[in-house]
C-alpha atoms as a PDB file:
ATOM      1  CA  UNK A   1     206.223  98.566  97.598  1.00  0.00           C
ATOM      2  CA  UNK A   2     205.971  96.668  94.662  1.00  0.00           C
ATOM      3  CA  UNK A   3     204.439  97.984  90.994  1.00  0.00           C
ATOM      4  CA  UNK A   4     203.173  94.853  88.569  1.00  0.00           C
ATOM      5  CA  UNK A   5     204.723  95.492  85.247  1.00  0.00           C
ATOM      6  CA  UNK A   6     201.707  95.736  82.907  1.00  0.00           C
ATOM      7  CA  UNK A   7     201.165  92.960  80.043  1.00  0.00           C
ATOM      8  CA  UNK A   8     203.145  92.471  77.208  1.00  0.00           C
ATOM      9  CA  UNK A   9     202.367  92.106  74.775  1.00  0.00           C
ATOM     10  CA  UNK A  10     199.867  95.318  75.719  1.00  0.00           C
ATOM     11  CA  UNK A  11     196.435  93.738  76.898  1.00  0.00           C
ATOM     12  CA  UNK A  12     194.262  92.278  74.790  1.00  0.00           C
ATOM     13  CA  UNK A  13     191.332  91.127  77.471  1.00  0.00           C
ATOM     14  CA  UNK A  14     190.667  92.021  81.450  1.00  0.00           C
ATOM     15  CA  UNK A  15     192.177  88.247  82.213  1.00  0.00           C
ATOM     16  CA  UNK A  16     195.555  89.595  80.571  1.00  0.00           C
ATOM     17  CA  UNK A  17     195.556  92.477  82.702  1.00  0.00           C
ATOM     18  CA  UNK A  18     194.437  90.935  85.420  1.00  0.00           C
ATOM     19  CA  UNK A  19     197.249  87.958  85.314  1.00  0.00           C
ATOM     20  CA  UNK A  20     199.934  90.382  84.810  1.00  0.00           C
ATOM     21  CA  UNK A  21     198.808  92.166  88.154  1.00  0.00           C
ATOM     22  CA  UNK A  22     197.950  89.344  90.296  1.00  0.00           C
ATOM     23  CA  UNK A  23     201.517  87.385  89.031  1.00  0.00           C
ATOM     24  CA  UNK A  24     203.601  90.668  90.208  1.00  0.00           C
ATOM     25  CA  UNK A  25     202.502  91.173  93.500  1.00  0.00           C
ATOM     26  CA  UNK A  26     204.951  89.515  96.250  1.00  0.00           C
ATOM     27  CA  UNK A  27     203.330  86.789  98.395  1.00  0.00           C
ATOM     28  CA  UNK A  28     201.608  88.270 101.564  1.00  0.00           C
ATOM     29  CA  UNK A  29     199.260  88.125 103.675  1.00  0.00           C
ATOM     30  CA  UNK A  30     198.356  91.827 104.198  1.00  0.00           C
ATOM     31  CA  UNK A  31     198.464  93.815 100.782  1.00  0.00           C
ATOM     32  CA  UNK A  32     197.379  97.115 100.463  1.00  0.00           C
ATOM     33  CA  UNK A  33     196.386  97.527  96.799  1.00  0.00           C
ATOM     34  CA  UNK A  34     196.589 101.146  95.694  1.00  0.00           C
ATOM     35  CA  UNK A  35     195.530 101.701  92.138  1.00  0.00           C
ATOM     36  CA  UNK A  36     195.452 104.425  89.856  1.00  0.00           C
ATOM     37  CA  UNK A  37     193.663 104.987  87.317  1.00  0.00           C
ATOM     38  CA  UNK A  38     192.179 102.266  85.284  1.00  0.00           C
ATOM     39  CA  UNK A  39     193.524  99.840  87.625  1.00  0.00           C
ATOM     40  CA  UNK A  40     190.915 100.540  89.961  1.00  0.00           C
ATOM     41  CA  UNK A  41     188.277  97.964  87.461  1.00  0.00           C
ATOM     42  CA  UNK A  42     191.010  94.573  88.981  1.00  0.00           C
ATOM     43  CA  UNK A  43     190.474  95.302  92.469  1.00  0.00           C
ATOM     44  CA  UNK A  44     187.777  93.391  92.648  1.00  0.00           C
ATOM     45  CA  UNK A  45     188.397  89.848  91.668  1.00  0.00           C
ATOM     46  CA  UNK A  46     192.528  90.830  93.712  1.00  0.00           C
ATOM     47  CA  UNK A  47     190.345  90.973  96.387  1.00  0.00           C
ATOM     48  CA  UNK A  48     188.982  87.981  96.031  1.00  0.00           C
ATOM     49  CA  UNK A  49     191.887  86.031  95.232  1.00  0.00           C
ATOM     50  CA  UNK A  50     194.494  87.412  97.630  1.00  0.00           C
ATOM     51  CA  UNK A  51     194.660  88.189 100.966  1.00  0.00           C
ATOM     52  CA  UNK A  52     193.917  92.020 100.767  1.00  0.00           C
ATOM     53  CA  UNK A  53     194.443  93.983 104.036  1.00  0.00           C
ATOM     54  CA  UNK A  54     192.940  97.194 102.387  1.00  0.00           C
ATOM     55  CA  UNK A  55     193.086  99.080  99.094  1.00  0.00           C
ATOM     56  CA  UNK A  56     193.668 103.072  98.035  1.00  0.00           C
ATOM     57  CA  UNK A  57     192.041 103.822  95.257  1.00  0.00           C
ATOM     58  CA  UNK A  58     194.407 106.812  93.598  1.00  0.00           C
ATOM     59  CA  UNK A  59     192.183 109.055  91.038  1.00  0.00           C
ATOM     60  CA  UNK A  60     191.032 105.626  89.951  1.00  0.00           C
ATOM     61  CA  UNK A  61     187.825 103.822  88.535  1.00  0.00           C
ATOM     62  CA  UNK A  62     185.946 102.833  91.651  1.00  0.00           C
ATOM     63  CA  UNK A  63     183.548  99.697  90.604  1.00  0.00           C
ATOM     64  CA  UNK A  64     180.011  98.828  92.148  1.00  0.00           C
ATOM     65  CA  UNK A  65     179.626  96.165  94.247  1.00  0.00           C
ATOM     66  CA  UNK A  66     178.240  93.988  91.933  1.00  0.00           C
ATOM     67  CA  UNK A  67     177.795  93.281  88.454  1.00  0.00           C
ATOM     68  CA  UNK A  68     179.803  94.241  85.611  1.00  0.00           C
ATOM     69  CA  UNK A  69     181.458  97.078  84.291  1.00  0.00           C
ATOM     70  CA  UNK A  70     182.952  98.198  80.899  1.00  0.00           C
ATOM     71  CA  UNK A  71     186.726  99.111  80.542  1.00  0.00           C
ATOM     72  CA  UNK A  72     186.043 102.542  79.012  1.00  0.00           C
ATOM     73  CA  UNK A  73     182.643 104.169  79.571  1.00  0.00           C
ATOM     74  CA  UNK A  74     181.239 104.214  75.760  1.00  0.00           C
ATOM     75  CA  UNK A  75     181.882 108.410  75.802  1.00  0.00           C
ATOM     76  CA  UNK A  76     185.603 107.338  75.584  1.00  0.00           C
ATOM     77  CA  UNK A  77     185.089 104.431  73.237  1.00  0.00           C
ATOM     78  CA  UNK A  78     183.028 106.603  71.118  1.00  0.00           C
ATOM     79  CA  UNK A  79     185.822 109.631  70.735  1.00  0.00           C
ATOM     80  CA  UNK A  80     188.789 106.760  70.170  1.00  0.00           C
ATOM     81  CA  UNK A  81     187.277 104.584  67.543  1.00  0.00           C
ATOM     82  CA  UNK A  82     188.893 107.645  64.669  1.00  0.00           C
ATOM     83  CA  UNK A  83     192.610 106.956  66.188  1.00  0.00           C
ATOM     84  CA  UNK A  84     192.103 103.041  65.692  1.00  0.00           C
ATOM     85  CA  UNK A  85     195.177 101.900  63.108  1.00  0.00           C
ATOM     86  CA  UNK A  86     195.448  99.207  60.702  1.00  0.00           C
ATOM     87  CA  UNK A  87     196.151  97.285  62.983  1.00  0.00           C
ATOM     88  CA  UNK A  88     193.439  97.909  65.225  1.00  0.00           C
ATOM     89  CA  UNK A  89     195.625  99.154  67.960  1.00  0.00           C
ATOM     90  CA  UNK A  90     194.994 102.906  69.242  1.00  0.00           C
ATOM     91  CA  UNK A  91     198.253 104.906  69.625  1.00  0.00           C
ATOM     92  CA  UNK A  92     200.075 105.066  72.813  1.00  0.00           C
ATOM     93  CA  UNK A  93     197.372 107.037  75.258  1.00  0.00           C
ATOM     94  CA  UNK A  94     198.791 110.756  75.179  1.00  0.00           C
ATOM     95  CA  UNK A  95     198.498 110.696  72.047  1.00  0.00           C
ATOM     96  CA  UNK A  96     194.082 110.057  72.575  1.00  0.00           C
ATOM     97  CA  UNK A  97     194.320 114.064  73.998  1.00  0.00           C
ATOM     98  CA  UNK A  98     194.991 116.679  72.359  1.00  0.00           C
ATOM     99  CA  UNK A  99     198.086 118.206  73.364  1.00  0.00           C
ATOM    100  CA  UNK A 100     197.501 121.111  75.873  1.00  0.00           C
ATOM    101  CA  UNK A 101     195.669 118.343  77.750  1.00  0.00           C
ATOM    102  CA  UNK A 102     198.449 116.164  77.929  1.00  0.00           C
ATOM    103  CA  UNK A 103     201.420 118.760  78.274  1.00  0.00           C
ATOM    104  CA  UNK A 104     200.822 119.506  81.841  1.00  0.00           C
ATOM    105  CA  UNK A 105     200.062 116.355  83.590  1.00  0.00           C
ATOM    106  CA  UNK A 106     203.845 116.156  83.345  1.00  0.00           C
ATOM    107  CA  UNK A 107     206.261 117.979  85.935  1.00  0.00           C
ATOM    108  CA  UNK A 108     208.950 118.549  83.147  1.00  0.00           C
ATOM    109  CA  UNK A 109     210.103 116.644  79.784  1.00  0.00           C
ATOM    110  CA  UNK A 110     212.356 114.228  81.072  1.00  0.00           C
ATOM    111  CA  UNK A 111     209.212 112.719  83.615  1.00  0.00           C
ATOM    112  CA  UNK A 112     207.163 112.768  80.013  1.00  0.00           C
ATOM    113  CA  UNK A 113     209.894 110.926  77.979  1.00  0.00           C
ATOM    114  CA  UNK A 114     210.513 108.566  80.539  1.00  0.00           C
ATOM    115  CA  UNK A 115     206.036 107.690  81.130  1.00  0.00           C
ATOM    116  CA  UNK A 116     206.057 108.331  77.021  1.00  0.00           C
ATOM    117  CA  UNK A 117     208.660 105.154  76.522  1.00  0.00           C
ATOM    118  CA  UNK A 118     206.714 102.945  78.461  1.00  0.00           C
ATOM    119  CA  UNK A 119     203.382 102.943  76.748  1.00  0.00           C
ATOM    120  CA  UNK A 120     202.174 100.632  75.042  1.00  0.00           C
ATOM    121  CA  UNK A 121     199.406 100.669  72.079  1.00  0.00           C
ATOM    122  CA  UNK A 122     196.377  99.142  73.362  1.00  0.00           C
ATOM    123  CA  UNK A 123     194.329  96.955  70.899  1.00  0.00           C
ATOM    124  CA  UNK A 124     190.846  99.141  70.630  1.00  0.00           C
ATOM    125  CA  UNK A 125     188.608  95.876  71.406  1.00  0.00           C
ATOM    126  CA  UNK A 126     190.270  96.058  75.070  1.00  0.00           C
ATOM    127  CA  UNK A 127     188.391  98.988  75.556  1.00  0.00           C
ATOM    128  CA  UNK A 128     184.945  97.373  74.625  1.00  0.00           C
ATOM    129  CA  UNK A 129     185.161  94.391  76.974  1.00  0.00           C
ATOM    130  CA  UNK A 130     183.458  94.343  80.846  1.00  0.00           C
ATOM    131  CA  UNK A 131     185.240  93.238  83.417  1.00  0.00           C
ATOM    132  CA  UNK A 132     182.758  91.140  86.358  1.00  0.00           C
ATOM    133  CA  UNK A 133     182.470  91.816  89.545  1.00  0.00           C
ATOM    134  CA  UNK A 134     182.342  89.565  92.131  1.00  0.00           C
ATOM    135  CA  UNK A 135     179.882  89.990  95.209  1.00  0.00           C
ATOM    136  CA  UNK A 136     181.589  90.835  98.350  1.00  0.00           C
ATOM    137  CA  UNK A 137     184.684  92.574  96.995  1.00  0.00           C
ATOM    138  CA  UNK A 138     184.124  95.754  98.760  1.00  0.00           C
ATOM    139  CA  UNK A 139     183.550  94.593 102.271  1.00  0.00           C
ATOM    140  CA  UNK A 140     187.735  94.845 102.243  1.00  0.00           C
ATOM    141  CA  UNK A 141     188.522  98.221 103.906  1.00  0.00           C
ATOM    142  CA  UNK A 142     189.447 100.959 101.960  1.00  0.00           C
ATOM    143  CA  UNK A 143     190.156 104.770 101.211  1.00  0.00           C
ATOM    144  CA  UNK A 144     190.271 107.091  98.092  1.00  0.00           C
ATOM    145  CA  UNK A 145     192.775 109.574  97.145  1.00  0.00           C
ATOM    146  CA  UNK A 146     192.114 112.460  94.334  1.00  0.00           C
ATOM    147  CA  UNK A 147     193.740 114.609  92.360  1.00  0.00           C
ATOM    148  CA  UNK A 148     190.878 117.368  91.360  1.00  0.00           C
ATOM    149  CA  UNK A 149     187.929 116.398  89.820  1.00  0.00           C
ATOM    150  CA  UNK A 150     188.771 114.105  86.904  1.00  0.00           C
ATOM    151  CA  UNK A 151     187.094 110.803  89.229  1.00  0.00           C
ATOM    152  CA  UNK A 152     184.681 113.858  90.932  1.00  0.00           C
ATOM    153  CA  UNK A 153     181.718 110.931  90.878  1.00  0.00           C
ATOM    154  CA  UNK A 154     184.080 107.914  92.421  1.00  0.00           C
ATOM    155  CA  UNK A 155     184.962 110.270  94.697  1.00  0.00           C
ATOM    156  CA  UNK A 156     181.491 111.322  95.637  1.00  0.00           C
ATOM    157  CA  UNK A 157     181.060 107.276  95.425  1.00  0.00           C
ATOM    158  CA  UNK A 158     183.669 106.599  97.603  1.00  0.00           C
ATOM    159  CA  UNK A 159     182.109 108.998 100.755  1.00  0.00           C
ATOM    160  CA  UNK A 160     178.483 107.526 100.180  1.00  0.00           C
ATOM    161  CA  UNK A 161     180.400 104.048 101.239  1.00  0.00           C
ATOM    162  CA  UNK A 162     181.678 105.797 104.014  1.00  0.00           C
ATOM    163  CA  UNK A 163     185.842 105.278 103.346  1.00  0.00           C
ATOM    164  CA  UNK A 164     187.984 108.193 103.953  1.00  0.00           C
ATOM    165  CA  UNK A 165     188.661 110.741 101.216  1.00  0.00           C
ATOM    166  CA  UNK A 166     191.496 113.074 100.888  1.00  0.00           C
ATOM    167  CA  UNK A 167     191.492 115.173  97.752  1.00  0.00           C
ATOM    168  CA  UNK A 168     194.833 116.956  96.984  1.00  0.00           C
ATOM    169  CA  UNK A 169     194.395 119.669  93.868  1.00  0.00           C
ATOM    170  CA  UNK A 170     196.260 118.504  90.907  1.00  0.00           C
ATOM    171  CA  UNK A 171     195.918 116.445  87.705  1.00  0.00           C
ATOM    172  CA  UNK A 172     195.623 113.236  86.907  1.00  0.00           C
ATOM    173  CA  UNK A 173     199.436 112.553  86.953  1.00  0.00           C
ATOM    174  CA  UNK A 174     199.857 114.731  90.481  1.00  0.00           C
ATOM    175  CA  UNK A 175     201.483 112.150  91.696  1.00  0.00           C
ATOM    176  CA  UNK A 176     204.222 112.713  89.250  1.00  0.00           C
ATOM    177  CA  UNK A 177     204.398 116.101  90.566  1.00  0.00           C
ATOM    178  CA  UNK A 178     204.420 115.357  94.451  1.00  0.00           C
ATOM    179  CA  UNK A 179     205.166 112.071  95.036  1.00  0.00           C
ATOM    180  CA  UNK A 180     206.129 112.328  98.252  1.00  0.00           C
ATOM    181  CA  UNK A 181     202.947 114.311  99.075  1.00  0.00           C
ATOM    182  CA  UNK A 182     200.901 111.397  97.622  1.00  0.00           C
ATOM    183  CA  UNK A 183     202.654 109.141  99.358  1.00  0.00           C
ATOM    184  CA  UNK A 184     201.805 110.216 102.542  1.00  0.00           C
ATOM    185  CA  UNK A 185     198.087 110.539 101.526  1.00  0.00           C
ATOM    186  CA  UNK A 186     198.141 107.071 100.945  1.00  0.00           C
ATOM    187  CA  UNK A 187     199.621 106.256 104.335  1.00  0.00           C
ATOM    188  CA  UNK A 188     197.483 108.353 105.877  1.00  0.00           C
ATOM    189  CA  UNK A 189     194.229 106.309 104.070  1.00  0.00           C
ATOM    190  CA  UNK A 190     196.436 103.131 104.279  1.00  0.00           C
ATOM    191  CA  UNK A 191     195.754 103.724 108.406  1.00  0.00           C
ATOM    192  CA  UNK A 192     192.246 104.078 108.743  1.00  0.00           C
ATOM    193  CA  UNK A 193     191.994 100.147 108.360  1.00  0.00           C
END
């Protein structure tokens, strides 16, 4: 298993991102991409450049099949444009929620300290850019994993493409709190192509 360290400095376009992800995956034939999150928007154009065996999508954005998409829906954009700072950098992201949103997507303080040190401030015009999709991306097999309803409609996306679905209750973070449960969702969605 490998985990692409994200950009740093923190990104400042979906090409950043994108490079930093694409330059830390090991050279193989058969990856299984399994984002989370966000990271679902650089599937795409992975799949197109790599030779993708499958991918997991893990309480993550799950693009169209064409087109282009924005890296925050404006809802988002609209509620973090007040926590923008001087230098037009938003803080580090638990710090977007308020905090009895935040406190419990953590198992205990030392998981929190340990996410909390590796965030980085993300400059706000990140958040306004689109990322394109190219055609064909989603003919690659895959599954989708979720943790309660936070990605309810990419779920409900998911099953209209006819991919596997497991949903295990949890937050967005659940796989901080059973990892190895998780894990072995993934597998399980991992062998259905």
């Amino acid at each position: 298993m490998t985990v692409p360290a994200p950009p740093s400095p923190a990104a400042s376009s979906p090409a950043t991102v994108l490079a930093a992800i694409e330059n830390g995956l090991p050279d193989a034939d058969d990856l299984v991409l399994v984002p989370h999150s966000n990271a679902g928007l650089y599937v795409p154009a992975l799949v197109m450049k790599r030779p993708v065996r499958g991918a997991v999508f893990v309480d993550a954005v799950l693009p169209p099949a064409r087109g282009s998409v924005p890296v925050a829906p404006a809802g988002l954009r609209d509620m973090l444009r007040d926590h923008v700072g001087a230098d037009a950098s938003l803080p580090p992201w638990t710090r977007w929620w308020p905090e009895e949103s935040v406190a419990g997507l953590f198992p205990d303080a030392e998981t929190r300290a340990r996410v909390e040190a590796e965030q980085a401030r993300v400059p706000f015009d990140y958040l306004t850019a689109r990322v394109d999709l190219p055609d064909g991306w989603d003919t690659v097999p895959a599954g989708y994993l979720s943790f309660g309803d936070t990605y309810a409609d990419e779920r409900e996306d998911a099953r209209a493409r006819g991919w596997p679905v497991h949903t295990m209750p949890g937050s967005h973070l659940h796989l901080l709190h059973d990892p190895a449960g998780v894990a072995a969702n993934i597998m399980e969605l991992s062998t259905s192509f």
